[in-house]
Protein backbone atom coordinates (compact mmCIF):
# COMPACT_ATOMS: atom_id res chain seq x y z
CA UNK A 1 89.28 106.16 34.01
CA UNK A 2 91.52 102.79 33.47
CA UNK A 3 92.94 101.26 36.23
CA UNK A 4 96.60 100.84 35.79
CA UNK A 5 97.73 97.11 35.02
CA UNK A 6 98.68 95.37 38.19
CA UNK A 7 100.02 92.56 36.51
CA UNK A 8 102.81 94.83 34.25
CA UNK A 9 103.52 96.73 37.78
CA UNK A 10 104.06 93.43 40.06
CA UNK A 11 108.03 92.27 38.73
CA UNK A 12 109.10 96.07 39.51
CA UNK A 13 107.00 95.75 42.80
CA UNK A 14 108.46 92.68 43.63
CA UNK A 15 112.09 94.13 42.95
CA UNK A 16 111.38 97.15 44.88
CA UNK A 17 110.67 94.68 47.76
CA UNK A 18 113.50 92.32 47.77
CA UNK A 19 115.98 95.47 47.22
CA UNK A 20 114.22 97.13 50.55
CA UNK A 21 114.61 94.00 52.25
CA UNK A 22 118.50 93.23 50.81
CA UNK A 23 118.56 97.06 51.90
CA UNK A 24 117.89 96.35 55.33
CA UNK A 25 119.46 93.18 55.86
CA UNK A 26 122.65 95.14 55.24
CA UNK A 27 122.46 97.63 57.50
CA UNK A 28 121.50 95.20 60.00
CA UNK A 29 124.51 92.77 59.15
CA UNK A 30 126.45 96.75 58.95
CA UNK A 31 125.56 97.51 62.62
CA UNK A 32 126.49 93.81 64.07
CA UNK A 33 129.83 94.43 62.26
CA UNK A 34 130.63 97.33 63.61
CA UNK A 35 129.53 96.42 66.92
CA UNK A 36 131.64 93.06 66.90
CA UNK A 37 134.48 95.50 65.29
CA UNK A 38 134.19 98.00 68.68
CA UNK A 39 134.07 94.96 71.15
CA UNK A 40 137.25 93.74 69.26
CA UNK A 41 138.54 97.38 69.88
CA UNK A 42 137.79 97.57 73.25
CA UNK A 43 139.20 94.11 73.94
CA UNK A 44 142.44 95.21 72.41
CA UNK A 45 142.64 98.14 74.40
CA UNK A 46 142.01 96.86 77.50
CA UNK A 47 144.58 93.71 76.24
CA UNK A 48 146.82 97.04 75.91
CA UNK A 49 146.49 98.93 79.31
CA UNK A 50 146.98 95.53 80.96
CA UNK A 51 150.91 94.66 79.04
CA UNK A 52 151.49 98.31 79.54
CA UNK A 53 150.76 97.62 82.95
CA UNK A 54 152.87 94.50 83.62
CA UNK A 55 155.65 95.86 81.85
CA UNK A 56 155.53 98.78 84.26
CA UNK A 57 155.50 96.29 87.13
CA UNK A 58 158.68 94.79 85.61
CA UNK A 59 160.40 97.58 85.12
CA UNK A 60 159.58 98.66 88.89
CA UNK A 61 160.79 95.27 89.78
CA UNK A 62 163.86 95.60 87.54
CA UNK A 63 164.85 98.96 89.53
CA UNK A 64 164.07 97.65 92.96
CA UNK A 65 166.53 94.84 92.46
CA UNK A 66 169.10 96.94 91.06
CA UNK A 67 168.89 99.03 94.35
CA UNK A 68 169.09 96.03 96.66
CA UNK A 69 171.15 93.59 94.64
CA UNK A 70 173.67 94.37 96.64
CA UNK A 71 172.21 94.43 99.96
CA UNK A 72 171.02 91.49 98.93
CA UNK A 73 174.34 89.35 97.69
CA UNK A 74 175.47 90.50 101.21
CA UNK A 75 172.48 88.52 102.91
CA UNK A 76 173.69 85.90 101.11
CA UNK A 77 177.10 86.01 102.45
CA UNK A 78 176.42 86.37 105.45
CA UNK A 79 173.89 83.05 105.01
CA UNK A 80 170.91 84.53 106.09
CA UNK A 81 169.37 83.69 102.91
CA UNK A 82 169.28 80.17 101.80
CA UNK A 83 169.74 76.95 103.30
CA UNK A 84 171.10 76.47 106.78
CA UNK A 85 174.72 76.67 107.10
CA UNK A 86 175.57 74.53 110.43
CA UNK A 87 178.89 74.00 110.12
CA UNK A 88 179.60 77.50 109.89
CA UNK A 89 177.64 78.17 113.39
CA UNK A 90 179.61 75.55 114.87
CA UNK A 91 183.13 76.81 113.57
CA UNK A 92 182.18 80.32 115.10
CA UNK A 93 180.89 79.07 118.63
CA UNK A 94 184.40 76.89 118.64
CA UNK A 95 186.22 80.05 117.64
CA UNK A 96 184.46 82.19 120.16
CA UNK A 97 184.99 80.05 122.71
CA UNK A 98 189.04 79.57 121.65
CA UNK A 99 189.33 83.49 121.00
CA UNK A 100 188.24 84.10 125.16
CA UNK A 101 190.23 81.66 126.56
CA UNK A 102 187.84 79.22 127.42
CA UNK A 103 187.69 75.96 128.46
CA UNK A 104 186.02 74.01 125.31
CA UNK A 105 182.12 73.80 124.65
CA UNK A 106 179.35 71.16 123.83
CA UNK A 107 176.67 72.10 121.51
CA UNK A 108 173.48 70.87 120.55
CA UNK A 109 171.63 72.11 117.08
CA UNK A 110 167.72 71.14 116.69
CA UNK A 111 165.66 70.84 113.74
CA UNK A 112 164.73 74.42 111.74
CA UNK A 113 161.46 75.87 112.82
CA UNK A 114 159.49 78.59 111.42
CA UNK A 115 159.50 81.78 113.55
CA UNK A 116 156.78 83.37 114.72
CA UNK A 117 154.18 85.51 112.42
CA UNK A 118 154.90 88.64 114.31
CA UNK A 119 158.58 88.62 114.17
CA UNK A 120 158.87 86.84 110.34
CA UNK A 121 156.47 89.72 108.72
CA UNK A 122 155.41 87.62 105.85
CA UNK A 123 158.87 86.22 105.10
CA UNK A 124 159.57 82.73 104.76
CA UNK A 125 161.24 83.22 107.93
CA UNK A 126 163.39 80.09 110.05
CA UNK A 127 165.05 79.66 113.38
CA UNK A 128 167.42 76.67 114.45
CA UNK A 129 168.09 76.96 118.17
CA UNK A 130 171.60 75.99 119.39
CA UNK A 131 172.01 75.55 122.98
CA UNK A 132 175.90 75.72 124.19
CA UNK A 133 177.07 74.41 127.77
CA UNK A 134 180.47 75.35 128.06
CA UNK A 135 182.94 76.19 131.75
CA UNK A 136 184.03 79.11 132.90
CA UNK A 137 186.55 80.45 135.90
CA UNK A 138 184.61 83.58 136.51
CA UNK A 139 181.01 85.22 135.46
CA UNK A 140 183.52 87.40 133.02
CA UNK A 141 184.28 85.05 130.84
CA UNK A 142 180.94 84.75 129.70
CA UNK A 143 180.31 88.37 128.11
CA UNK A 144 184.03 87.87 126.49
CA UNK A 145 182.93 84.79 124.62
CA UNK A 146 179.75 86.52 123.72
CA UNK A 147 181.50 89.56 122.18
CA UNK A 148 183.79 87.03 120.52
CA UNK A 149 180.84 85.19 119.34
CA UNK A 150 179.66 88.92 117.53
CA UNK A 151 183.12 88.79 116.06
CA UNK A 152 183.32 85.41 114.48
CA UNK A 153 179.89 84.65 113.49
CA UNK A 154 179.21 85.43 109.85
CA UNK A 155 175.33 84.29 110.29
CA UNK A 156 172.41 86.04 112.20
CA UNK A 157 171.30 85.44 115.31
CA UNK A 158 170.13 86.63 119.01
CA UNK A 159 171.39 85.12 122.13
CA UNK A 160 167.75 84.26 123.77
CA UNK A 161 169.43 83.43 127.14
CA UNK A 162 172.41 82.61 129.38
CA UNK A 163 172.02 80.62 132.78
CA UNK A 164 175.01 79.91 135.33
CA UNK A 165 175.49 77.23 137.35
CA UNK A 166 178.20 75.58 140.05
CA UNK A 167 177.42 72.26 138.88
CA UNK A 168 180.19 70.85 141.25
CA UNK A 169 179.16 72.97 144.22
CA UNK A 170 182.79 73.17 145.62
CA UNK A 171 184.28 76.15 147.16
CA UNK A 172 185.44 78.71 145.05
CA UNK A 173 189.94 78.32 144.66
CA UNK A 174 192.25 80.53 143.37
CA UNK A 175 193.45 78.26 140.85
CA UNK A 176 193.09 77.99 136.77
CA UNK A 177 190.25 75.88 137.11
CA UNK A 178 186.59 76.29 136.35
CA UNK A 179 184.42 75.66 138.65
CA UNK A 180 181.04 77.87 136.95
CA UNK A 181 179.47 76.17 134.04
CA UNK A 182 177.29 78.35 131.31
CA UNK A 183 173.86 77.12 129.38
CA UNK A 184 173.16 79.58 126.21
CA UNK A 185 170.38 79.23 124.08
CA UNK A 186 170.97 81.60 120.48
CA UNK A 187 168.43 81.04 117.84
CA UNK A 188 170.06 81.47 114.08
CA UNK A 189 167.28 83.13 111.63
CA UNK A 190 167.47 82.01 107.94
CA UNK A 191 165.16 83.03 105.30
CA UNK A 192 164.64 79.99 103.09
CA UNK A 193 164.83 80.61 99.33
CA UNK A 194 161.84 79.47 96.28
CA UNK A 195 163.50 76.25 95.48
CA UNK A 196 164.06 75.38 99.16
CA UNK A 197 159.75 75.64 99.70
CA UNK A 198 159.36 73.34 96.96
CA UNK A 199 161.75 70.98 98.30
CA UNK A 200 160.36 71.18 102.02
């Protein structure tokens, strides 16, 4: 029996080898394609659910503002939204106290501060407090410039107090002049805007 010639068998041998290992080489480089190609995928997809999600946010935005847009505009009217409007406050108060008869007023308006955490729920919430010292002939007149006061002014606020006083301590006269002086203190809310936080 001859033994078959190694040497006439070794090229195809050879060929046989490099083809199994080109073979394998590209399945291997076949599978890190495909792998790279389904992390791509998965990217995109998530890259997907994410826009589809903001651009359900903005169109839930979109329709919440088109429901208060108005409500809204009439905030800003009334300027509760955006800067302070002091001369407003001080033309109703001056009104008020013209509209019930009164006797003239004195006013004095201090800084904006913020209002407390419980009552400004996360809102960029102010108050300016305006205390008022004005005369009066009888404890009356007081409630009548208050509800003049709800007539005139166009901003928000809460009367946090009233105090009255004889300041002259003279006996009380039937005559048209006052003897009772009031003290109020009203606090005027304002809910400051984007650009005015960047500004403050």
């Amino acid at each position: 029996m001859t033994r078959p010639p190694f040497f006439i068998l070794k090229l195809p041998l050879l060929m046989l080898v490099a083809a199994l290992l080109l073979a394998s080489g590209g399945i291997l480089w076949g599978q890190r394609q495909a792998h790279n190609a389904e992390a791509a995928l998965q990217q995109q997809h998530t890259a997907l659910n994410q826009a589809r999600q903001q651009l359900d946010r903005s169109r839930q935005q979109q329709r919440l503002i088109a429901t208060h847009l108005g409500d809204y505009q009439a905030l800003v009217a009334r300027g509760f939204v955006g800067a302070e409007d002091r001369l407003a406050w001080i033309e109703a108060v001056q009104l008020a106290n013209r509209d019930a008869g009164l006797y003239g007023l004195s006013y004095r308006l201090m800084p904006r501060a913020a209002s407390p955490s419980s009552l400004a729920q996360g809102l960029p919430l102010g108050q300016t407090r305006m205390t008022l010292t004005f005369p009066l002939l009888v404890e009356t007149d007081l409630p009548r410039f208050l509800d003049a006061l709800k007539t005139r002014a166009s901003g928000v606020y809460h009367v946090q107090g009233c105090r009255l006083s004889r300041p002259d301590n003279t006996p009380f006269e039937a005559v048209n002049r006052p003897h009772l002086q009031a003290e109020c203190d009203l606090l005027w809310f304002t809910v400051a805007t984007t650009t005015e936080n960047r500004h403050e």
